[in-house]
N, C-alpha and C. Protein backbone atom coordinates (compact mmCIF):
# COMPACT_ATOMS: atom_id res chain seq x y z
N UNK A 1 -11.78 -6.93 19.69
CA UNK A 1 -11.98 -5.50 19.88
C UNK A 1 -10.64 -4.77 20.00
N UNK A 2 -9.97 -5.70 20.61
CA UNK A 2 -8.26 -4.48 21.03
C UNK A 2 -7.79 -4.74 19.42
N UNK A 3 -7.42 -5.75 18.98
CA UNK A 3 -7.34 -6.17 17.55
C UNK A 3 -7.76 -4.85 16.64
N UNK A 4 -8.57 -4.37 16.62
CA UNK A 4 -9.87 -3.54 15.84
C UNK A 4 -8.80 -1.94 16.24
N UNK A 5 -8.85 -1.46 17.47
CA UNK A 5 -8.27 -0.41 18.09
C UNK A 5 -6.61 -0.63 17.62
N UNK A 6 -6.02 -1.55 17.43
CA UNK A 6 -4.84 -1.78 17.09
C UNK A 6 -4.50 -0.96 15.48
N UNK A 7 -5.55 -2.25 14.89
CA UNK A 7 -5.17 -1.70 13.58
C UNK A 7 -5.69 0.04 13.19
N UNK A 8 -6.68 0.22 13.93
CA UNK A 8 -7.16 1.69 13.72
C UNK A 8 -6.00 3.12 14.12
N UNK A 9 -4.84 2.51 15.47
CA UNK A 9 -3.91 2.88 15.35
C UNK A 9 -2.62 3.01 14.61
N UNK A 10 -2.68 1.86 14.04
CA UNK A 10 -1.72 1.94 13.09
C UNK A 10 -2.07 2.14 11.78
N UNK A 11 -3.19 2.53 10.87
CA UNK A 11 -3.54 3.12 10.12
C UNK A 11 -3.78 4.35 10.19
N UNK A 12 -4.01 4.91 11.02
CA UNK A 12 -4.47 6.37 11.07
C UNK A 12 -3.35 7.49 10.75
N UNK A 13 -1.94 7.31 11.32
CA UNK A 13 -0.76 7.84 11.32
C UNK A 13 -0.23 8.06 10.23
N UNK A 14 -0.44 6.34 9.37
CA UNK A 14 -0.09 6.28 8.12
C UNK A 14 -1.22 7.05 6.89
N UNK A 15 -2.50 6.89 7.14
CA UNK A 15 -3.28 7.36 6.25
C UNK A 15 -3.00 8.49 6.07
N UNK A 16 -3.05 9.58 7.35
CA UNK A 16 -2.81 11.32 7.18
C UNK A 16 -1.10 11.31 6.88
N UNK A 17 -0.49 10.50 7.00
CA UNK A 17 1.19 10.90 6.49
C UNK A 17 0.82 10.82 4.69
N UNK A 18 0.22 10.33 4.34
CA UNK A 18 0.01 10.09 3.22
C UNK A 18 -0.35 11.06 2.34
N UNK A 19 -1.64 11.44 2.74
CA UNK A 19 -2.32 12.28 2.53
C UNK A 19 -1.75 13.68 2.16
N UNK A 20 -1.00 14.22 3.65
CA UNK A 20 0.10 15.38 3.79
C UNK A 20 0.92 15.12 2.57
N UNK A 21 1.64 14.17 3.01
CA UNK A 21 2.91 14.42 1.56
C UNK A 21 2.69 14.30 0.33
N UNK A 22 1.20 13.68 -0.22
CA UNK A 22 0.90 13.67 -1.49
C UNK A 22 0.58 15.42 -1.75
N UNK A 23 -0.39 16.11 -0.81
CA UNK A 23 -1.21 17.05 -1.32
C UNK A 23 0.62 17.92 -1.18
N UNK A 24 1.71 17.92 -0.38
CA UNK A 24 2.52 18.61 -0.70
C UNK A 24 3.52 18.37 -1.72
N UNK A 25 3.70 17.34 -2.13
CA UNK A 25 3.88 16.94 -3.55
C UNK A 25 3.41 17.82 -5.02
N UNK A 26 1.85 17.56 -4.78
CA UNK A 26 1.20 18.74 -5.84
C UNK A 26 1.57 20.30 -5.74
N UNK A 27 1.74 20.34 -4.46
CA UNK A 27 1.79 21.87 -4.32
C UNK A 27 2.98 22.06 -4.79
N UNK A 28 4.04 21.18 -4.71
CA UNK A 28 5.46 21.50 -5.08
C UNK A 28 5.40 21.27 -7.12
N UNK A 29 4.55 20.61 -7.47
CA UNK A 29 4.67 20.46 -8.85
C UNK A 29 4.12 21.37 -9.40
N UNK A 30 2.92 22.44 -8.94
CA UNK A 30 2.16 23.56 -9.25
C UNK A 30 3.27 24.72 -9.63
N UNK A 31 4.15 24.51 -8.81
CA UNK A 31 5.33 26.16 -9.33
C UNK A 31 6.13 25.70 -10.03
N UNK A 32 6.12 24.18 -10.62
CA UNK A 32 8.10 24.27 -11.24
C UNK A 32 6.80 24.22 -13.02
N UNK A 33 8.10 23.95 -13.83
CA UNK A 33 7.63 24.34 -14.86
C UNK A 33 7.37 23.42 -16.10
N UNK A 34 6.22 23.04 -15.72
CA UNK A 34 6.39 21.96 -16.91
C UNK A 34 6.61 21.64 -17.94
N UNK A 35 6.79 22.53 -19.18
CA UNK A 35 6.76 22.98 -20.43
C UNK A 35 7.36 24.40 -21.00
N UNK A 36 7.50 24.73 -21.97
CA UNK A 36 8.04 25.93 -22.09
C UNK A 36 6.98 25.82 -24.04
N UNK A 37 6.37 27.18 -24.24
CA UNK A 37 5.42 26.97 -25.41
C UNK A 37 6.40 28.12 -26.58
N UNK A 38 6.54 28.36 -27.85
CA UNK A 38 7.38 29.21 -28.30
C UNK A 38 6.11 29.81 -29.30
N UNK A 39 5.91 30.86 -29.79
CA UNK A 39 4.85 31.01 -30.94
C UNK A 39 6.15 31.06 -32.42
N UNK A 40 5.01 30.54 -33.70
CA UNK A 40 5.94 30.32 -34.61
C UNK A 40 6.51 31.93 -35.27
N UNK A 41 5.96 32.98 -34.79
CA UNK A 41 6.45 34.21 -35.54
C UNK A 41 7.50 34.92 -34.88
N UNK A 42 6.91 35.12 -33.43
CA UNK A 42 7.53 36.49 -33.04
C UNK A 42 8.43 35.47 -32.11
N UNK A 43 8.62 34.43 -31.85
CA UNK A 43 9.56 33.42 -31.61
C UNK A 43 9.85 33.66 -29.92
N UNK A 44 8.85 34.13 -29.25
CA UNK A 44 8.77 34.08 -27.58
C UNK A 44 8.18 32.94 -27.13
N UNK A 45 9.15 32.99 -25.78
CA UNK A 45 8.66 31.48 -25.25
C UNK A 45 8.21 31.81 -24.11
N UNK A 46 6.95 31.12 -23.81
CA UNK A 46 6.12 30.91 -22.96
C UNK A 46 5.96 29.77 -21.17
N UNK A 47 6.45 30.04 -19.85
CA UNK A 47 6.98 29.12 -19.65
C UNK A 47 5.94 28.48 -19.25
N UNK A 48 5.28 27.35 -18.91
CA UNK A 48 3.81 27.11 -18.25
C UNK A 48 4.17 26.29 -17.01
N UNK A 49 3.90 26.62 -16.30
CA UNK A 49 3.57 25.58 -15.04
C UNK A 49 2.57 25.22 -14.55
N UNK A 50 2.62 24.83 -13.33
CA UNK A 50 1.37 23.56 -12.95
C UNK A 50 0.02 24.12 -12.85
N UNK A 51 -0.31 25.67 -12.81
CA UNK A 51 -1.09 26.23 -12.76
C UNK A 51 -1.84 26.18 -14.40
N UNK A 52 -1.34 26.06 -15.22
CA UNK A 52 -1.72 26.12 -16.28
C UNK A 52 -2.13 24.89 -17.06
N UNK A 53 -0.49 23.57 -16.20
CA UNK A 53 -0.64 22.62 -17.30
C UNK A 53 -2.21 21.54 -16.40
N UNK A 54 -2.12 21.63 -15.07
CA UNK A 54 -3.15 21.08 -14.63
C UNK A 54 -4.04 21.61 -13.25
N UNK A 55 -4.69 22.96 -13.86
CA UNK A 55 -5.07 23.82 -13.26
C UNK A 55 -5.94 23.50 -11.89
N UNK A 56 -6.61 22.14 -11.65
CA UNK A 56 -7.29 21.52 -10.53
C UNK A 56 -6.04 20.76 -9.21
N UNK A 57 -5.21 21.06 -9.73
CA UNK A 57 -4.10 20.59 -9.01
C UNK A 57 -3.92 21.52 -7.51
N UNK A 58 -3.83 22.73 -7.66
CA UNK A 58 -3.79 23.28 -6.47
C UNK A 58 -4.86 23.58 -5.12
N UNK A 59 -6.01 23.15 -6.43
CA UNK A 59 -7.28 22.59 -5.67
C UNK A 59 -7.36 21.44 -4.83
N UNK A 60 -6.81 20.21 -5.51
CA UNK A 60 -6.67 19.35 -4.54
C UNK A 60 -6.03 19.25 -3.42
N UNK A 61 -4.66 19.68 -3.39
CA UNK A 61 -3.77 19.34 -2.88
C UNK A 61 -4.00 20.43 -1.64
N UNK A 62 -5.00 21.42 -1.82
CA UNK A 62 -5.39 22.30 -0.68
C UNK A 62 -6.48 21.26 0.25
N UNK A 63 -7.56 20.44 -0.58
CA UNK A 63 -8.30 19.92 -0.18
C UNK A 63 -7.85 18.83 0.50
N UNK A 64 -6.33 18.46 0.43
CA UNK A 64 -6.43 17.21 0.97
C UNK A 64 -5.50 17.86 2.75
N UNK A 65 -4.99 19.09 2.21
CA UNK A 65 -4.31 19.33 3.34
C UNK A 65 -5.86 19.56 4.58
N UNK A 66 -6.84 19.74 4.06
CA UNK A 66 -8.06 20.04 4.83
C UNK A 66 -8.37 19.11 5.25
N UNK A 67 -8.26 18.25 4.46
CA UNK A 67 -8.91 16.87 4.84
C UNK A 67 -8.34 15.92 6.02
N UNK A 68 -6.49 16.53 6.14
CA UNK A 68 -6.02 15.91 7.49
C UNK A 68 -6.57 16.38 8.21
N UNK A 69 -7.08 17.90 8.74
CA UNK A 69 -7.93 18.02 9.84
C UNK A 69 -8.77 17.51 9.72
N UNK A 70 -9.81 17.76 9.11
CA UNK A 70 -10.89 16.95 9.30
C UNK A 70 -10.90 15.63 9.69
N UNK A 71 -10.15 14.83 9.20
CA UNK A 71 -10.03 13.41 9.59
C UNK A 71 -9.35 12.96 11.27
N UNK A 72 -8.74 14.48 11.38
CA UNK A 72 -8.10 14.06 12.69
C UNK A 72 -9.36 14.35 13.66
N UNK A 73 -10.22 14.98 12.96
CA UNK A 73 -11.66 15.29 14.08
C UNK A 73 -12.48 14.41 14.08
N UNK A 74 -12.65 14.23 12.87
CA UNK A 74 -14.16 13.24 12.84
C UNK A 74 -13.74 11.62 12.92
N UNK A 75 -15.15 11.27 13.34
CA UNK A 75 -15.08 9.53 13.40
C UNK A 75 -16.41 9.61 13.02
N UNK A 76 -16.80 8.15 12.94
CA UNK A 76 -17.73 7.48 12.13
C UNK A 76 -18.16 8.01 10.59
N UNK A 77 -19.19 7.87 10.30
CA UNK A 77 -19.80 8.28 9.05
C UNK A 77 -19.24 9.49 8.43
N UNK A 78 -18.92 10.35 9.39
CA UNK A 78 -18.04 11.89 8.82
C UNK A 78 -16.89 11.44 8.55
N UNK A 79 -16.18 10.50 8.83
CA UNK A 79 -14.71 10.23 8.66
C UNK A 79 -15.14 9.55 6.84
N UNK A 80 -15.89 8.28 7.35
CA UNK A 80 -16.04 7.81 6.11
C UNK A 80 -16.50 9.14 4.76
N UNK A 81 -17.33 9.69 5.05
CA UNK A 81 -18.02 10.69 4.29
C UNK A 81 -16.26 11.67 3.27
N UNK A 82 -15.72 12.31 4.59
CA UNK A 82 -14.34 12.94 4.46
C UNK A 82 -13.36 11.77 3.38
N UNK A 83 -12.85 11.04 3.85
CA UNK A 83 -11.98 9.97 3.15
C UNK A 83 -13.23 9.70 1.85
N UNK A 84 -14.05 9.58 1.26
CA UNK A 84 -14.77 9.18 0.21
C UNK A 84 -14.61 10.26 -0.90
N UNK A 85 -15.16 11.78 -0.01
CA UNK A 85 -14.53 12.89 -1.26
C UNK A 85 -13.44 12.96 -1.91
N UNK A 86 -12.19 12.76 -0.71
CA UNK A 86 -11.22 12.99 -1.07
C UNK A 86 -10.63 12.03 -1.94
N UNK A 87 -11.15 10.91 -1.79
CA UNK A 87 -10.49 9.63 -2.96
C UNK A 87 -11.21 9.97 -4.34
N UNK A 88 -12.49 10.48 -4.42
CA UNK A 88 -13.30 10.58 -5.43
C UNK A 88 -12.71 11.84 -6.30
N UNK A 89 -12.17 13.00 -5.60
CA UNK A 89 -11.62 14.14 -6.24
C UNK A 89 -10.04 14.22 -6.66
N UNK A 90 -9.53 13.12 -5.53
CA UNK A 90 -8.22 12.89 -6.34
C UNK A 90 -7.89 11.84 -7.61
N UNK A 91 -9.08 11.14 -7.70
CA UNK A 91 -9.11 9.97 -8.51
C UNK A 91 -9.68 10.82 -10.30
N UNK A 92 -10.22 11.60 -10.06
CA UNK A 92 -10.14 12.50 -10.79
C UNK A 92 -9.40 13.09 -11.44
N UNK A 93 -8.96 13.70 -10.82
CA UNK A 93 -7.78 14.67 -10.91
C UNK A 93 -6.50 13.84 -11.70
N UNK A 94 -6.79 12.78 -11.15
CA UNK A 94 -5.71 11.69 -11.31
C UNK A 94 -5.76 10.95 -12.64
N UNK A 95 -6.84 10.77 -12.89
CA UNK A 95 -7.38 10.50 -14.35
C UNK A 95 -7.13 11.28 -15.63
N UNK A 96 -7.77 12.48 -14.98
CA UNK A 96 -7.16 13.55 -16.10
C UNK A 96 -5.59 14.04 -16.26
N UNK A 97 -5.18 13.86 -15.24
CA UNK A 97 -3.94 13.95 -15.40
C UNK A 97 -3.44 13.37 -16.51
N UNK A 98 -3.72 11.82 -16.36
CA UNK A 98 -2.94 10.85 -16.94
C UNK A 98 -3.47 10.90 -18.65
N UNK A 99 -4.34 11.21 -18.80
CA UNK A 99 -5.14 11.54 -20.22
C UNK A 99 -4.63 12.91 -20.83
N UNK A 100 -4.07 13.19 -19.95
CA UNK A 100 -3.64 14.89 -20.51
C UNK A 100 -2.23 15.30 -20.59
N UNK A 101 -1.69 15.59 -19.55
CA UNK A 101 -0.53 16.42 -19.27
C UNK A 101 0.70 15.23 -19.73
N UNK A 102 0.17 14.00 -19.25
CA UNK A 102 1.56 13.13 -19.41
C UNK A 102 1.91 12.43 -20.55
N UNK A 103 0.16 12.63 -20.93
CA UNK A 103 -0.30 11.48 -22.01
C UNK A 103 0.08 12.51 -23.94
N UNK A 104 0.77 13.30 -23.56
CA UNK A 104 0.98 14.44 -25.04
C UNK A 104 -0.44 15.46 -24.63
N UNK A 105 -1.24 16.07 -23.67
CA UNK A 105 -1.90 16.57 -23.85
C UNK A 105 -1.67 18.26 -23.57
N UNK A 106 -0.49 18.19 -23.46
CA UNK A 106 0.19 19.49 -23.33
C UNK A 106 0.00 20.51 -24.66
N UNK A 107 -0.05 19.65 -26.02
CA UNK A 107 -0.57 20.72 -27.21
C UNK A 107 -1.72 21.44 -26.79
N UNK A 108 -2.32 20.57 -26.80
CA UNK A 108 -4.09 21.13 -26.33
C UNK A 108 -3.66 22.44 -25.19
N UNK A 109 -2.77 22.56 -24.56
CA UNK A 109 -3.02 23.57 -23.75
C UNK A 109 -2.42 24.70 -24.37
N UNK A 110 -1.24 24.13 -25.14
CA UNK A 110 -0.11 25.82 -25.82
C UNK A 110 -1.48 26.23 -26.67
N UNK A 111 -2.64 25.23 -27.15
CA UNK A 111 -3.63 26.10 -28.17
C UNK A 111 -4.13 26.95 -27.73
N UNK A 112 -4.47 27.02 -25.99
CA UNK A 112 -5.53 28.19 -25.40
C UNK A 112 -4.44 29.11 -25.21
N UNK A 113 -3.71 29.16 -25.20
CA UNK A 113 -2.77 30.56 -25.31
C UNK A 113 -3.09 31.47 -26.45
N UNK A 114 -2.49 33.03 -26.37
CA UNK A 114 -2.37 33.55 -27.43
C UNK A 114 -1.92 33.13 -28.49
N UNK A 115 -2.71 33.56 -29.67
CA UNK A 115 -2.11 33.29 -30.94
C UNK A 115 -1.24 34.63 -31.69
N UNK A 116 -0.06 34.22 -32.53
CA UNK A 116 0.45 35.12 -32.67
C UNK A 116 -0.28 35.89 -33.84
N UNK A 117 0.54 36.93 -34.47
CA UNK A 117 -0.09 38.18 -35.03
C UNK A 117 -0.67 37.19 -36.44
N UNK A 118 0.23 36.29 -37.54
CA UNK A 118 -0.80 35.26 -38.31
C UNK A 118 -1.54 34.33 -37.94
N UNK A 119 -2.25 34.26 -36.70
CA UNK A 119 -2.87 33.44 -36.45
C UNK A 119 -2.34 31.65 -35.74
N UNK A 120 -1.22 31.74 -35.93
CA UNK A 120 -0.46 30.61 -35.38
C UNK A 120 -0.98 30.21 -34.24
N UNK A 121 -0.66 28.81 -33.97
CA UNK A 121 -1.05 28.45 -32.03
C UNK A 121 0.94 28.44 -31.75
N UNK A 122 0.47 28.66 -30.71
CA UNK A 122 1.73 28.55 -29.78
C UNK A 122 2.44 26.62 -29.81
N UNK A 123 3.62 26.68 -30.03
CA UNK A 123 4.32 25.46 -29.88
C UNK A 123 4.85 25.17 -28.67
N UNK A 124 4.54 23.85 -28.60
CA UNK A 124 5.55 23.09 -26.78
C UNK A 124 6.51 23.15 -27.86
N UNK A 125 7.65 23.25 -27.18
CA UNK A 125 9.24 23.14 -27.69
C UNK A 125 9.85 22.41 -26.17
N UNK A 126 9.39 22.29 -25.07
CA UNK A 126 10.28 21.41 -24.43
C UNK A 126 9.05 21.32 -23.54
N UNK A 127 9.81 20.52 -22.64
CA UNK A 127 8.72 19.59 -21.74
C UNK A 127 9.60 19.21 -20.63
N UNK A 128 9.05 18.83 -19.13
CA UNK A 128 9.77 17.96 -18.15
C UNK A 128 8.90 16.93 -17.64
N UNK A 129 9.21 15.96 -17.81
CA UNK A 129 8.55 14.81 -16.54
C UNK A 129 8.57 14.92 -15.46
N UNK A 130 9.74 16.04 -14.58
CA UNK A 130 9.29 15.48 -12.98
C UNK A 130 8.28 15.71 -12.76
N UNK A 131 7.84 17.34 -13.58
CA UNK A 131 6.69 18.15 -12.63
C UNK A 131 5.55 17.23 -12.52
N UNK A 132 5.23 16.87 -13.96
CA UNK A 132 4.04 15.51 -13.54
C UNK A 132 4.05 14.76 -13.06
N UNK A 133 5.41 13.88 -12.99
CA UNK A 133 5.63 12.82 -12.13
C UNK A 133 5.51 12.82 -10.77
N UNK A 134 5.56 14.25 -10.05
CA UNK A 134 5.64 14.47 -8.24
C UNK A 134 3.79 14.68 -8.66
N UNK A 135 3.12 15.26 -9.75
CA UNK A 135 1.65 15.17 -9.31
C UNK A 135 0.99 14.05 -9.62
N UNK A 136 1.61 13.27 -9.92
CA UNK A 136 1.14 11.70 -10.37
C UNK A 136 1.27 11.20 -8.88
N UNK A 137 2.14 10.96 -8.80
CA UNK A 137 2.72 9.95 -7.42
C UNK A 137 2.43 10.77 -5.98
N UNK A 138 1.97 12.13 -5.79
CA UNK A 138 1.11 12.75 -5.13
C UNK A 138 -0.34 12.38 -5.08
N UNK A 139 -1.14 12.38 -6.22
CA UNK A 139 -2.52 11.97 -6.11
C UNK A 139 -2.64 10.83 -5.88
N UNK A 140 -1.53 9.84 -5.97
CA UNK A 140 -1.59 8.63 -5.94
C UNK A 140 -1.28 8.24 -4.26
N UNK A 141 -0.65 9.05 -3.66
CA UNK A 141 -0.53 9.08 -1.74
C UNK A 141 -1.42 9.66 -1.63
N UNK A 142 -2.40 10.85 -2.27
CA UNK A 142 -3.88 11.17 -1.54
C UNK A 142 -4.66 10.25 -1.74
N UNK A 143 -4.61 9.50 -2.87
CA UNK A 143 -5.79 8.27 -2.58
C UNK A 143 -5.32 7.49 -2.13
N UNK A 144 -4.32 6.66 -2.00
CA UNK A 144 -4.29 5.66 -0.75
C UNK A 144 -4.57 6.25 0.40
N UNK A 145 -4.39 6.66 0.93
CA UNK A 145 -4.17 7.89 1.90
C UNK A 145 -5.76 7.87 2.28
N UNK A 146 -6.48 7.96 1.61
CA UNK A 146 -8.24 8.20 1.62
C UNK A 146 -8.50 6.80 1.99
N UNK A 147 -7.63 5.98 1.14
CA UNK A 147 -8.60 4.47 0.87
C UNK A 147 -8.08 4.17 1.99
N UNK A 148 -7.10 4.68 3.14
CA UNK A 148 -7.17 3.62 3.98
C UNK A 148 -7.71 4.33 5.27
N UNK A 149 -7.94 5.43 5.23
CA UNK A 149 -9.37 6.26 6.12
C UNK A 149 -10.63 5.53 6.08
N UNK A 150 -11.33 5.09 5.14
CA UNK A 150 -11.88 5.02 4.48
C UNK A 150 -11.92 3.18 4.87
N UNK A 151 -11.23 2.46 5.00
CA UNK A 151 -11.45 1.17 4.98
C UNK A 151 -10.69 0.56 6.91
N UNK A 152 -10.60 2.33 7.41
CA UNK A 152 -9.75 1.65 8.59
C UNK A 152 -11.02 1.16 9.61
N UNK A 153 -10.56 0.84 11.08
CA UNK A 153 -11.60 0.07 12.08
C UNK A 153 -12.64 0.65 12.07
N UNK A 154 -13.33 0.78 12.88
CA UNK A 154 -14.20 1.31 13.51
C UNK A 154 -13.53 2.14 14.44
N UNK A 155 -12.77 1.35 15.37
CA UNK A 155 -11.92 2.14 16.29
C UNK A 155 -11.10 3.36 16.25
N UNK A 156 -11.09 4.29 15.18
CA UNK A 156 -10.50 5.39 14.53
C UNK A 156 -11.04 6.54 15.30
N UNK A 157 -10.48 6.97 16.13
CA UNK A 157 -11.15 7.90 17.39
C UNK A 157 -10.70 9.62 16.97
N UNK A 158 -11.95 10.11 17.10
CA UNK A 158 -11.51 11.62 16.59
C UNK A 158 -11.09 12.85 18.33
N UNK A 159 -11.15 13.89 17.47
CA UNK A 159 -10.69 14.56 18.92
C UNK A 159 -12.16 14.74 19.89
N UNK A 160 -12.81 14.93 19.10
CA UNK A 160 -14.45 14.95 19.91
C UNK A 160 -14.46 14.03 21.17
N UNK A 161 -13.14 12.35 20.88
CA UNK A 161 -13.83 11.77 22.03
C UNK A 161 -13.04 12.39 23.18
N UNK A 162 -11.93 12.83 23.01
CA UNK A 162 -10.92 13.48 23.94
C UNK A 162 -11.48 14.28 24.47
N UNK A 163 -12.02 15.18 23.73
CA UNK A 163 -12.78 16.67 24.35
C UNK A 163 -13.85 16.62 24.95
N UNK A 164 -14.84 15.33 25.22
CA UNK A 164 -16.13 14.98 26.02
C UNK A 164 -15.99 15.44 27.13
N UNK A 165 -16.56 16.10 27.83
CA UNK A 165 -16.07 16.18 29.20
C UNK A 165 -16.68 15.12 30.22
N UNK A 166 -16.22 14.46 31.12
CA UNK A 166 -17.04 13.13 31.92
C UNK A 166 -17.99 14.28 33.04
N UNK A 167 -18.86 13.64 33.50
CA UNK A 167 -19.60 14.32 34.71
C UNK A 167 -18.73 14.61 36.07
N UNK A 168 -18.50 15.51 36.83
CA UNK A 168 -18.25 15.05 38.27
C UNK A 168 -18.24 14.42 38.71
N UNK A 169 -19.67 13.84 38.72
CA UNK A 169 -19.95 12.57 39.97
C UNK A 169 -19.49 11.41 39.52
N UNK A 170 -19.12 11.42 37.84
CA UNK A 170 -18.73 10.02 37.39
C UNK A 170 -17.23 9.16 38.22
N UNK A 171 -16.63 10.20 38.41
CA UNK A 171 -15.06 10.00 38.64
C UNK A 171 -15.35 8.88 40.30
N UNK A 172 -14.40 8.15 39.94
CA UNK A 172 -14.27 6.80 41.17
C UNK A 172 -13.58 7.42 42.51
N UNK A 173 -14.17 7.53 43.41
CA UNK A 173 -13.78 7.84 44.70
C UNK A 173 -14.03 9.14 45.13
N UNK A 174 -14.72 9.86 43.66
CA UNK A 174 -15.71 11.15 44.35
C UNK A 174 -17.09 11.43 44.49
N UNK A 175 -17.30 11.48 45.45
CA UNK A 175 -18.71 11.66 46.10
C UNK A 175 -19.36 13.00 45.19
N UNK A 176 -20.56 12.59 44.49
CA UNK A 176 -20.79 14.32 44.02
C UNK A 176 -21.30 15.37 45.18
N UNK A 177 -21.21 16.14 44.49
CA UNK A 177 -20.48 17.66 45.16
C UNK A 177 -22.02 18.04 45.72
N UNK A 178 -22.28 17.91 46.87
CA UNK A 178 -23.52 18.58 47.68
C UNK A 178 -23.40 19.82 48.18
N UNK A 179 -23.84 21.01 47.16
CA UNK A 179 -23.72 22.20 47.38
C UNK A 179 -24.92 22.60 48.59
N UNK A 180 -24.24 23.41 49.63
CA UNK A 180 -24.79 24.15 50.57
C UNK A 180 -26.20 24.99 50.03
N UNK A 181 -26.96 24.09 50.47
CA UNK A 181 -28.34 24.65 49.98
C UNK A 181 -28.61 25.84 50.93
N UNK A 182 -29.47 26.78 50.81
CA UNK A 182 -29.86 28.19 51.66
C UNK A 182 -31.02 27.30 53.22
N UNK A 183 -30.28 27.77 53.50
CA UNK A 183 -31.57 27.32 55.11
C UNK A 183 -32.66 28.20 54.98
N UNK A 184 -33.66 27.05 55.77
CA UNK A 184 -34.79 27.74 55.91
C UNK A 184 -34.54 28.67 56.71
N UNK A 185 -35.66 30.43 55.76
CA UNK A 185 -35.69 31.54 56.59
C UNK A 185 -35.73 31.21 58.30
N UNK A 186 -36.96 30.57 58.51
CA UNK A 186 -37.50 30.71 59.78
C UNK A 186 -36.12 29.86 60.63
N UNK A 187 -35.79 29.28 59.96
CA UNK A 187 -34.66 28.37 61.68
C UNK A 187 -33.58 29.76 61.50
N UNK A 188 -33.02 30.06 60.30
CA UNK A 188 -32.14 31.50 60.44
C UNK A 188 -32.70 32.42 61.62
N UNK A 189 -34.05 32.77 61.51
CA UNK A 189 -34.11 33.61 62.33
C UNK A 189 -33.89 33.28 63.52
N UNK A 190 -34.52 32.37 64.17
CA UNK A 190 -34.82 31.95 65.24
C UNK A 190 -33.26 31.51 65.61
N UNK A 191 -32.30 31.14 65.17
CA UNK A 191 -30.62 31.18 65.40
C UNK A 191 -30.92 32.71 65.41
N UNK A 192 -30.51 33.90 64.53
CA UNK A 192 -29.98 35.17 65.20
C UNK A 192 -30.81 35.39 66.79
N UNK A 193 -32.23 34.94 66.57
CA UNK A 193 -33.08 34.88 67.50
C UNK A 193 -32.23 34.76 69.12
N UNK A 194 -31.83 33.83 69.26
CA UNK A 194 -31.06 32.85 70.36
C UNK A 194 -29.42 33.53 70.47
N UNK A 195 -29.11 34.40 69.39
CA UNK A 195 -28.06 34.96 69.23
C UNK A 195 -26.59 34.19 68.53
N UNK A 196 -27.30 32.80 67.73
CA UNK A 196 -26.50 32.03 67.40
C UNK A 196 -25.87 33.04 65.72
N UNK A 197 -24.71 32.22 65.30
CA UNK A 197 -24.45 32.84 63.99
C UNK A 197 -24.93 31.44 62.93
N UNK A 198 -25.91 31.76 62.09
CA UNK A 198 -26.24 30.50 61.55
C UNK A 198 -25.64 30.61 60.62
N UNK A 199 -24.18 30.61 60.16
CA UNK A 199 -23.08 30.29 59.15
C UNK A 199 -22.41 29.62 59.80
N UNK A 200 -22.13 29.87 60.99
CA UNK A 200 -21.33 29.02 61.51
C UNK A 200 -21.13 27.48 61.20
């Protein structure tokens, strides 16, 4: 059992470090610029970045920053539930990536651009690897990152258990609290009766 609580500690730290720096990874590859598109007439260049070249990107990388809270809250089945989306949507993401943006699928995107005044598609004329490369190796720390939420103890304790509140009477060496019940009318009276003060 301590075994179990051990490793659930030392996964947990690492899973959400993961997580964090992948989804900020993406966010950092979303603004730089991956490509630059030129059209063949009027000879303007187009610059595209991550918003364009892999438009689900800023989606994730929001979702996973969500997902550290969440994970820092929940335990059991919600934890698992949380870590399952998030591997399933970055694994995605991650897929297409690799089929698209890195893989030459950058034409396909200068095509949804404007076409110029003969009808031309727009040309990639240059390209960069980092930008994909920080959203590659980003989705790739959100899913580990998931998979090991996702495969940690049982012992993975959310804030819910912190925030339980225990009973009063539970606590060792306190007696629960015997609130001063109201006296019976009739002995009250019969004290002012006698001229006693029955608070006293």
């Amino acid at each position: 059992m301590a075994e179990r609580a051990a490793g659930a500690a030392r996964l947990r730290p690492l899973s959400l470090t993961l997580i964090a720096v992948g989804a900020l990874l993406v966010l950092v590859s979303q603004s730089m610029t991956w490509a630059v598109a030129a059209t063949a007439v009027a000879g303007a260049s187009i610059p595209l970045d991550g918003s364009v070249c892999l438009p689900a990107g800023r989606a994730v990388a929001l979702l996973a920053l969500a997902a550290v809270g969440g994970l820092l809250a929940a335990r059991g089945a919600a934890r698992l539930l949380i870590a399952a989306l998030l591997m399933g949507v970055s694994l995605v993401v991650l897929v297409g990536l690799l089929r698209g943006a890195v893989l030459g699928g950058l034409a396909d995107v200068a095509a949804t651009l404007p076409r110029a005044i003969d009808g031309s598609v727009a040309m990639i004329v240059d390209r960069s690897t980092l930008p994909p490369a920080l959203s590659v190796l980003g989705l790739v720390a959100v899913l580990i990152g998931g998979l090991l939420a996702l495969v940690a103890p049982g012992g993975w304790s959310g804030l819910s258990r912190r925030f339980e509140h225990a009973r009063p009477d539970s606590a060792e060496g306190v007696a629960p609290q015997s609130a001063a019940r109201p006296s019976d009318p009739v002995t009250v009276w019969q004290a002012l009766d006698r001229g006693e003060d029955p608070t006293g």
